[in-house]
PDB file of N, CA and C in Angstrom:
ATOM      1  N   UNK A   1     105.905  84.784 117.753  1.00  0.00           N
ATOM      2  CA  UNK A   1     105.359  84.982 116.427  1.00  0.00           C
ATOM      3  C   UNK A   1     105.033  86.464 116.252  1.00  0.00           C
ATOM      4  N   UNK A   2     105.641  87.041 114.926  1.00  0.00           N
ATOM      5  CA  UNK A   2     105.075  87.968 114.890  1.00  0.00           C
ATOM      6  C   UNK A   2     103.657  88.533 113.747  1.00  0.00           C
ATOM      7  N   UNK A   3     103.296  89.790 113.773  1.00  0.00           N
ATOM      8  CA  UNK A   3     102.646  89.850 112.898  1.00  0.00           C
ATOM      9  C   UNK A   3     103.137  90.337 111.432  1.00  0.00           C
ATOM     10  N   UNK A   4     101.677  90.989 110.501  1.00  0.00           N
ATOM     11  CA  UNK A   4     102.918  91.573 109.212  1.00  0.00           C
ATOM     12  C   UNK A   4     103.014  92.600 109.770  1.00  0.00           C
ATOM     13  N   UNK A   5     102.583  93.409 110.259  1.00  0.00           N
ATOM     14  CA  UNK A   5     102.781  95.018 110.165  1.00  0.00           C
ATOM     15  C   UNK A   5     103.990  95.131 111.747  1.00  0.00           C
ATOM     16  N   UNK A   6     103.863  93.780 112.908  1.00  0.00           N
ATOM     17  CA  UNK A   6     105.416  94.035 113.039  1.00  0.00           C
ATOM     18  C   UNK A   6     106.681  93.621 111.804  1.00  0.00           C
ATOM     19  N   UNK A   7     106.326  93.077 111.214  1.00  0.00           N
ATOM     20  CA  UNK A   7     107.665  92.183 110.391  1.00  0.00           C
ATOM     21  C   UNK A   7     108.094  93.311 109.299  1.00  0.00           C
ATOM     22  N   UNK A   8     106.893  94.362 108.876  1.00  0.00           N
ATOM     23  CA  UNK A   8     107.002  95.201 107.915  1.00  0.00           C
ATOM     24  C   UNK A   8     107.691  95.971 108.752  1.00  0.00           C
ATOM     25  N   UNK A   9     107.608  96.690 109.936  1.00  0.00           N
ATOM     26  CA  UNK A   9     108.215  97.596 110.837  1.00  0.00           C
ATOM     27  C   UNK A   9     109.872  96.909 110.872  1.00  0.00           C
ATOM     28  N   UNK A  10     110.187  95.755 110.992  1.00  0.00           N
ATOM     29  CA  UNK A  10     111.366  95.464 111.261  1.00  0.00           C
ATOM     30  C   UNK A  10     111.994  95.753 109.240  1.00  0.00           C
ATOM     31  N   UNK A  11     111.513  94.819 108.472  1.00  0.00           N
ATOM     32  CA  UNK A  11     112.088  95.416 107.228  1.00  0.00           C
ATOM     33  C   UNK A  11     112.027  97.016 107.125  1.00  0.00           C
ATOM     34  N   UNK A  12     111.317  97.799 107.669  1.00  0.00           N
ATOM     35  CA  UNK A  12     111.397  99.570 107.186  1.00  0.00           C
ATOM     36  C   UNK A  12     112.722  99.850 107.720  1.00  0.00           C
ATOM     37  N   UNK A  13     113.056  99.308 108.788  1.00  0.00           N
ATOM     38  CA  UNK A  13     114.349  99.605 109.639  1.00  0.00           C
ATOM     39  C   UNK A  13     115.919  99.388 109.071  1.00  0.00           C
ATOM     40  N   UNK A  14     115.351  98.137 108.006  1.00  0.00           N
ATOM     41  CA  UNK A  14     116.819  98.000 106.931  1.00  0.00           C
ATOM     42  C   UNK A  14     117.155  99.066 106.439  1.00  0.00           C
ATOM     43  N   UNK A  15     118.389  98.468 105.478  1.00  0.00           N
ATOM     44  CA  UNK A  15     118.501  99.442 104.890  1.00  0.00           C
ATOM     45  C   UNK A  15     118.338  99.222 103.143  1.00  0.00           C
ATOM     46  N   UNK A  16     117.377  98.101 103.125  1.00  0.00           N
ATOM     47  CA  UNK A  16     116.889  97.580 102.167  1.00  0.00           C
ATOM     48  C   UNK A  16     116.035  98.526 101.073  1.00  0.00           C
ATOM     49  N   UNK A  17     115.999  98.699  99.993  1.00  0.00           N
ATOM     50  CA  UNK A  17     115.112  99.583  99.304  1.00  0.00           C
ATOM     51  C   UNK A  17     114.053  98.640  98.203  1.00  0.00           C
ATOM     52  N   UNK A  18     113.016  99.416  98.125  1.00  0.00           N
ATOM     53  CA  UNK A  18     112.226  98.580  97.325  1.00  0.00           C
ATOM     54  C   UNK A  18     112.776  98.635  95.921  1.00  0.00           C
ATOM     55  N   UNK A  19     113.488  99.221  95.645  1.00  0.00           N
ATOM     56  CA  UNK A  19     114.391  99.561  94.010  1.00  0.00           C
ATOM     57  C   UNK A  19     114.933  98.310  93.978  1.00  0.00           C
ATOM     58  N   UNK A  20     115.417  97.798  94.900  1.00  0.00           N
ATOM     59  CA  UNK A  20     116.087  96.377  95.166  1.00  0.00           C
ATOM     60  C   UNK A  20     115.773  95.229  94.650  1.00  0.00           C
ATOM     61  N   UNK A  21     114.530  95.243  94.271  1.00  0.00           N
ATOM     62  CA  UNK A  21     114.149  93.479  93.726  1.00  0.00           C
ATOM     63  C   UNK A  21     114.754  92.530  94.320  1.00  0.00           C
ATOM     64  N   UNK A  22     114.042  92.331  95.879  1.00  0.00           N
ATOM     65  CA  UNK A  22     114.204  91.383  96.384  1.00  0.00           C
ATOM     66  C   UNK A  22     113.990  90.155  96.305  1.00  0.00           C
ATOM     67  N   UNK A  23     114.152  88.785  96.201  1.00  0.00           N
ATOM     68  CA  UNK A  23     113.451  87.626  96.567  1.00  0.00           C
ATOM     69  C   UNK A  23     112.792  87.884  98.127  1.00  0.00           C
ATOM     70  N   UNK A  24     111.605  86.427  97.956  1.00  0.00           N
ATOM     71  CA  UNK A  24     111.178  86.637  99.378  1.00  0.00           C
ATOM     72  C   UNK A  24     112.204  86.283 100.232  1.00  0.00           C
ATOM     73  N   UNK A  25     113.106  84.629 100.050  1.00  0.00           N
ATOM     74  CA  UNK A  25     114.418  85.047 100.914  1.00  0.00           C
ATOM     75  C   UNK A  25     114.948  85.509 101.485  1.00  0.00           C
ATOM     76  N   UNK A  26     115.703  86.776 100.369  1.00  0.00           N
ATOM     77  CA  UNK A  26     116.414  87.549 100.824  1.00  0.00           C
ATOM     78  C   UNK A  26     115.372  88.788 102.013  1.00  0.00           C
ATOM     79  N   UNK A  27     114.099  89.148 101.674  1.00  0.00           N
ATOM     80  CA  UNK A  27     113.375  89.554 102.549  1.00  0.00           C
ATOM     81  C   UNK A  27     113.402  89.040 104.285  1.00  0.00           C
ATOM     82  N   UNK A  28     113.256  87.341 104.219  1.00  0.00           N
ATOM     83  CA  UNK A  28     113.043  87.256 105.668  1.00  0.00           C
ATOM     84  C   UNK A  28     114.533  87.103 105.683  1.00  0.00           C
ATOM     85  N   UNK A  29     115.809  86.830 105.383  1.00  0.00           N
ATOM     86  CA  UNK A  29     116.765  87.020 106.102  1.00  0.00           C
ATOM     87  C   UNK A  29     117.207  87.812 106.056  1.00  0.00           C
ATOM     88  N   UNK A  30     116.972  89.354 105.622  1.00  0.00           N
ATOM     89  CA  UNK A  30     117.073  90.704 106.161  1.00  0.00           C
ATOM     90  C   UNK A  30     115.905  91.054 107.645  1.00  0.00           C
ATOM     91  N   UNK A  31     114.964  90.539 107.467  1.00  0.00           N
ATOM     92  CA  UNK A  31     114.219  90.818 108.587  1.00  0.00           C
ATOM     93  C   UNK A  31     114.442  89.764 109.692  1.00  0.00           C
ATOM     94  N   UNK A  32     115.322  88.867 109.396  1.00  0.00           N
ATOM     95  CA  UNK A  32     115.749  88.228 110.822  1.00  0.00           C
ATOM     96  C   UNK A  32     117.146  88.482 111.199  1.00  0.00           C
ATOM     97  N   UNK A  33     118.089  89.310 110.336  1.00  0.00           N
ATOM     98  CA  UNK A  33     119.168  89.752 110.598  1.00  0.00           C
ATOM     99  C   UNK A  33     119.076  91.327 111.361  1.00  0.00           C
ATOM    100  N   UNK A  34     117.649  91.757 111.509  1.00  0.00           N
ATOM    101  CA  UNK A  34     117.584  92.948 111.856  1.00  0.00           C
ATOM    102  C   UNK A  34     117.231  92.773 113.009  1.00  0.00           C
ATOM    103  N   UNK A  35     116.335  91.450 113.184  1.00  0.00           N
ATOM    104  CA  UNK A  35     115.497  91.507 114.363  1.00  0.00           C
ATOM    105  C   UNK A  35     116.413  90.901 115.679  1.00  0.00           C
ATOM    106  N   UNK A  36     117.898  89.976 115.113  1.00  0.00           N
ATOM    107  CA  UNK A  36     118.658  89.753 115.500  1.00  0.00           C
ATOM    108  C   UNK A  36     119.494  91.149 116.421  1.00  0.00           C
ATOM    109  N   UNK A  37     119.627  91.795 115.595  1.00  0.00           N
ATOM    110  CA  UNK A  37     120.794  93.038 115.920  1.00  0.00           C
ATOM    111  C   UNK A  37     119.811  93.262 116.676  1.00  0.00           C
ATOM    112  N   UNK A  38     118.092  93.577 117.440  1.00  0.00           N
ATOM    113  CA  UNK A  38     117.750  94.713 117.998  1.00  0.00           C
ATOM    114  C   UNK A  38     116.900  93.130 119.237  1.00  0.00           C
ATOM    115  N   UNK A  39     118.331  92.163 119.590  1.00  0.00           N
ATOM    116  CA  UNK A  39     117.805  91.050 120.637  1.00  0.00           C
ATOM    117  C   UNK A  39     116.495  90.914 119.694  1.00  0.00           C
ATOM    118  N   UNK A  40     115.769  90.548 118.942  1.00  0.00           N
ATOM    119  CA  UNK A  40     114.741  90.023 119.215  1.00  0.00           C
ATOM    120  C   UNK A  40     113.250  90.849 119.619  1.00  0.00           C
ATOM    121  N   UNK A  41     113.756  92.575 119.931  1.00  0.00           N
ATOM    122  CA  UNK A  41     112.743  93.264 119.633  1.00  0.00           C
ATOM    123  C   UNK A  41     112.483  94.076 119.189  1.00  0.00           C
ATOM    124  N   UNK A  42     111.074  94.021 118.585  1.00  0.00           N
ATOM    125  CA  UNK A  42     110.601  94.602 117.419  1.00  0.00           C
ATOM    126  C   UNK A  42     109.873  95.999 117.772  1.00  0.00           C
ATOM    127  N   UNK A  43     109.952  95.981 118.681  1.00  0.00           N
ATOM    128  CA  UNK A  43     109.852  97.680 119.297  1.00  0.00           C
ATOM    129  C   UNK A  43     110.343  98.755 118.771  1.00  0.00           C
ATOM    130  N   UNK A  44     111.703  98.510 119.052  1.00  0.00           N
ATOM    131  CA  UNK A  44     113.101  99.474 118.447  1.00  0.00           C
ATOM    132  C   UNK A  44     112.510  99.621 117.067  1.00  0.00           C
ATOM    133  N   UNK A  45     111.961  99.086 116.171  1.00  0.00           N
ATOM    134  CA  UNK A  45     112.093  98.543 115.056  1.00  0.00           C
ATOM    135  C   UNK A  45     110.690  99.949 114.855  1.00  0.00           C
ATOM    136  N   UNK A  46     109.752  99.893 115.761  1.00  0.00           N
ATOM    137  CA  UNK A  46     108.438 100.644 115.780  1.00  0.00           C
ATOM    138  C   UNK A  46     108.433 101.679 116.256  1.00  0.00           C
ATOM    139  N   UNK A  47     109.453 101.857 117.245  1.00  0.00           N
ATOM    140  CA  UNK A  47     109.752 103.452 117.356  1.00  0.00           C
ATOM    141  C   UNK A  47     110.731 104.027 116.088  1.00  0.00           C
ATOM    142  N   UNK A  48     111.652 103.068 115.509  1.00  0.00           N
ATOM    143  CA  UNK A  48     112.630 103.793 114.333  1.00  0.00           C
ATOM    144  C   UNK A  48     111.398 104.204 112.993  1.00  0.00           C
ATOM    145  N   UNK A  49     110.588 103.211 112.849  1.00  0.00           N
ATOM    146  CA  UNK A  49     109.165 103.746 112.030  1.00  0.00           C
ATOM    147  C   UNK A  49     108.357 105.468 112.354  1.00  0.00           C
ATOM    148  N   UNK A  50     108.229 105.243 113.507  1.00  0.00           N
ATOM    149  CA  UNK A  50     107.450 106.405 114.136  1.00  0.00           C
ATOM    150  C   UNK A  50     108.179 107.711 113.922  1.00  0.00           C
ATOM    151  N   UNK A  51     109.278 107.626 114.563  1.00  0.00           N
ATOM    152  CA  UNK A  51     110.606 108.775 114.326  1.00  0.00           C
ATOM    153  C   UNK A  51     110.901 109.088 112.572  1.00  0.00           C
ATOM    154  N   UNK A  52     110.982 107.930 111.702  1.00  0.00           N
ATOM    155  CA  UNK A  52     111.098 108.205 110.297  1.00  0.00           C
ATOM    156  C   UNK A  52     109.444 108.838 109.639  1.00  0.00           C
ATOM    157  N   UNK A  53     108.690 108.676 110.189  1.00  0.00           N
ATOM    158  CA  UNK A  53     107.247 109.172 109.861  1.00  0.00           C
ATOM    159  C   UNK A  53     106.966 110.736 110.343  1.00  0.00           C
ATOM    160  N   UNK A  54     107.734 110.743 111.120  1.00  0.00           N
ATOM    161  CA  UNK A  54     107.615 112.483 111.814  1.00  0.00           C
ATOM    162  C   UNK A  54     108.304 113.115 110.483  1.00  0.00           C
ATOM    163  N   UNK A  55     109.921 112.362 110.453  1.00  0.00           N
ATOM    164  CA  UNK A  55     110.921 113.345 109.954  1.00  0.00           C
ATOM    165  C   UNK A  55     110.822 113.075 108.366  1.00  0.00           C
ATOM    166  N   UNK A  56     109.836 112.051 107.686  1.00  0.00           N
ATOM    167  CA  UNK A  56     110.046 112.061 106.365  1.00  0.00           C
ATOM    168  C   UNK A  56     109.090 111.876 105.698  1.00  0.00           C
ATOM    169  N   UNK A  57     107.628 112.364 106.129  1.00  0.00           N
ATOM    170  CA  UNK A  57     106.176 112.103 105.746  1.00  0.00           C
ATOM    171  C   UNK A  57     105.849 111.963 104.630  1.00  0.00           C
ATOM    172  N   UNK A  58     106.669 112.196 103.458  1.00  0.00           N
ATOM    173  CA  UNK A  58     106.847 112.464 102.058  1.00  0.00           C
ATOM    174  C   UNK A  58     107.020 110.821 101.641  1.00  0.00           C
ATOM    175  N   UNK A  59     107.966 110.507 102.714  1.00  0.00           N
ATOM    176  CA  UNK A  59     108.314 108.959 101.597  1.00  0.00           C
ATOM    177  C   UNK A  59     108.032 107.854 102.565  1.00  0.00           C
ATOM    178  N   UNK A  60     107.579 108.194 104.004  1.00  0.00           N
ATOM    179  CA  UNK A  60     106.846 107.241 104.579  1.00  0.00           C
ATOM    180  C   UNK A  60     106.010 106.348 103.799  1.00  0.00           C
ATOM    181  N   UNK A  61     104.759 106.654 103.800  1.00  0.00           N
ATOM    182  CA  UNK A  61     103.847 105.699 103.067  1.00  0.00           C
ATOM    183  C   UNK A  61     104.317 104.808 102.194  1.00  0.00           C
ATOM    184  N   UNK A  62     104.646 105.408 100.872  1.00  0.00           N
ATOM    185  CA  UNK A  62     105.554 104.611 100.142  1.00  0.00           C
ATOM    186  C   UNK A  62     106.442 103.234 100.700  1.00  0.00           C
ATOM    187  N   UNK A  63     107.077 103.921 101.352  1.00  0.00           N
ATOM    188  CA  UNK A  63     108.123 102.962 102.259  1.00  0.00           C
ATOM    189  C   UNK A  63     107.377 101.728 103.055  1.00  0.00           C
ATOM    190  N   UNK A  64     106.185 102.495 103.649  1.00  0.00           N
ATOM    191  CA  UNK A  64     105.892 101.109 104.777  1.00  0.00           C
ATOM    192  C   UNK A  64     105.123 100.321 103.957  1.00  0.00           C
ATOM    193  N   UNK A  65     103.890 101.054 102.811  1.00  0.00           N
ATOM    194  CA  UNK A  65     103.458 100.139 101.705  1.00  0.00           C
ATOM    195  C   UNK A  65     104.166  99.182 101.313  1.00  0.00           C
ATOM    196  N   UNK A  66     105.769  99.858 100.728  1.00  0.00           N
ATOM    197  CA  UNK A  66     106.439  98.104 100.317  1.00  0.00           C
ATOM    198  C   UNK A  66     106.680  97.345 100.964  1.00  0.00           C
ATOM    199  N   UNK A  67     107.150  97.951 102.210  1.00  0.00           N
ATOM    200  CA  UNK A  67     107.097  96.928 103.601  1.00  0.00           C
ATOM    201  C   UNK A  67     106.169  95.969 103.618  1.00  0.00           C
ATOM    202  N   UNK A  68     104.757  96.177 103.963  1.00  0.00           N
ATOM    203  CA  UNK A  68     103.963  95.445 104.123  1.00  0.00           C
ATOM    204  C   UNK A  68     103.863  94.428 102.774  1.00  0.00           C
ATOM    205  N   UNK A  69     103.264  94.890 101.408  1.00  0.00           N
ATOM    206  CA  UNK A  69     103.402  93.776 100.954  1.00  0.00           C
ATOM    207  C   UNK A  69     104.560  93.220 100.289  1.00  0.00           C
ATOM    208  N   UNK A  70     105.848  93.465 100.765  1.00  0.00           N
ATOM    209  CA  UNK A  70     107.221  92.568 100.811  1.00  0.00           C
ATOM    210  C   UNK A  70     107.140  91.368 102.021  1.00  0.00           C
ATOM    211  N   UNK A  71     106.561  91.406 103.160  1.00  0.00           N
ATOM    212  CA  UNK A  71     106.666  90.679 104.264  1.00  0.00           C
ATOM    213  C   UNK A  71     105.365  89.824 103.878  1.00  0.00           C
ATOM    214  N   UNK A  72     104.420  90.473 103.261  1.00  0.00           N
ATOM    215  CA  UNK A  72     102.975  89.637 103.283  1.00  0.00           C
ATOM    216  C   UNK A  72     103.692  88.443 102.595  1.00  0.00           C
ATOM    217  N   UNK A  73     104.281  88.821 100.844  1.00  0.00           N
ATOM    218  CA  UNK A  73     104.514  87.834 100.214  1.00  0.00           C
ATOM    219  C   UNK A  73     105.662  86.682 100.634  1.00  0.00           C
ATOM    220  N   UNK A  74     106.444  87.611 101.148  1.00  0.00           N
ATOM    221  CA  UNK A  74     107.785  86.601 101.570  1.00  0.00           C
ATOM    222  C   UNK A  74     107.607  85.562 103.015  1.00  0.00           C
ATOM    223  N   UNK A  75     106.217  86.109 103.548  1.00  0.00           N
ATOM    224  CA  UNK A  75     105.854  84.992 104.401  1.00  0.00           C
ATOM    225  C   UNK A  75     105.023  84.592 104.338  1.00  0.00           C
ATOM    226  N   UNK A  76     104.004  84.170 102.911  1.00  0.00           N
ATOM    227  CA  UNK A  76     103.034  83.698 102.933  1.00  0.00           C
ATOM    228  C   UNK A  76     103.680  82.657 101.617  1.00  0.00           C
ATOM    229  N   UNK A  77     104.409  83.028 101.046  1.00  0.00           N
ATOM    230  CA  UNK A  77     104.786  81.942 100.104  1.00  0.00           C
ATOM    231  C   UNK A  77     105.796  80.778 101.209  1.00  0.00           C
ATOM    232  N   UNK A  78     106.515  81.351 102.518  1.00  0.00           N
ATOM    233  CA  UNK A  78     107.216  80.548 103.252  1.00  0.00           C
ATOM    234  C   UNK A  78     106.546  79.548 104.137  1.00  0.00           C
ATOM    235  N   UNK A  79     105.237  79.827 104.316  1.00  0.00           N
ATOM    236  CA  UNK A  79     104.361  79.075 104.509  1.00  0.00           C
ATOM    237  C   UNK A  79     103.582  77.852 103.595  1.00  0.00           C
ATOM    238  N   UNK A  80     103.701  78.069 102.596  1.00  0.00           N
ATOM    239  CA  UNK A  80     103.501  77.269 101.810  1.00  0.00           C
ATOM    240  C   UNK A  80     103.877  76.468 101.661  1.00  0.00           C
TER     241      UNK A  80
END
């Protein structure tokens, strides 16, 4: 199980944009098609965050903000 702020780390890693108007759907099966490609860990996923936060501090925040509440909603309505 993971958490949001891993699940948000694995969506930052797409190449998904928040311009996108996602469904929640399409959210977790981008974030299980990612988590797929990297075996299953979400590490890779938290160092590719860390490395994009050095090199792009400008649009970080932004970015992991939609992250987070893209994953909050798309797995809290999947719970439902």
């Amino acid at each position: 199980m993971f958490t949001t702020t891993e699940l948000a780390q694995v969506l930052f890693a797409t190449a998904l944009q928040p311009s996108d108007r996602l469904s929640p759907v399409q959210i977790r099966e981008a974030v299980d098609e990612r988590l797929c490609a990297c075996g299953g860990d979400a590490s890779w996923c938290a160092e590719y965050v860390a490395q994009e936060a050095g090199d792009h501090p400008e649009t970080y925040v932004r970015r992991m903000r939609w992250a987070l509440g893209a994953v909050a909603d798309a797995y809290t309505l999947a719970a439902a």
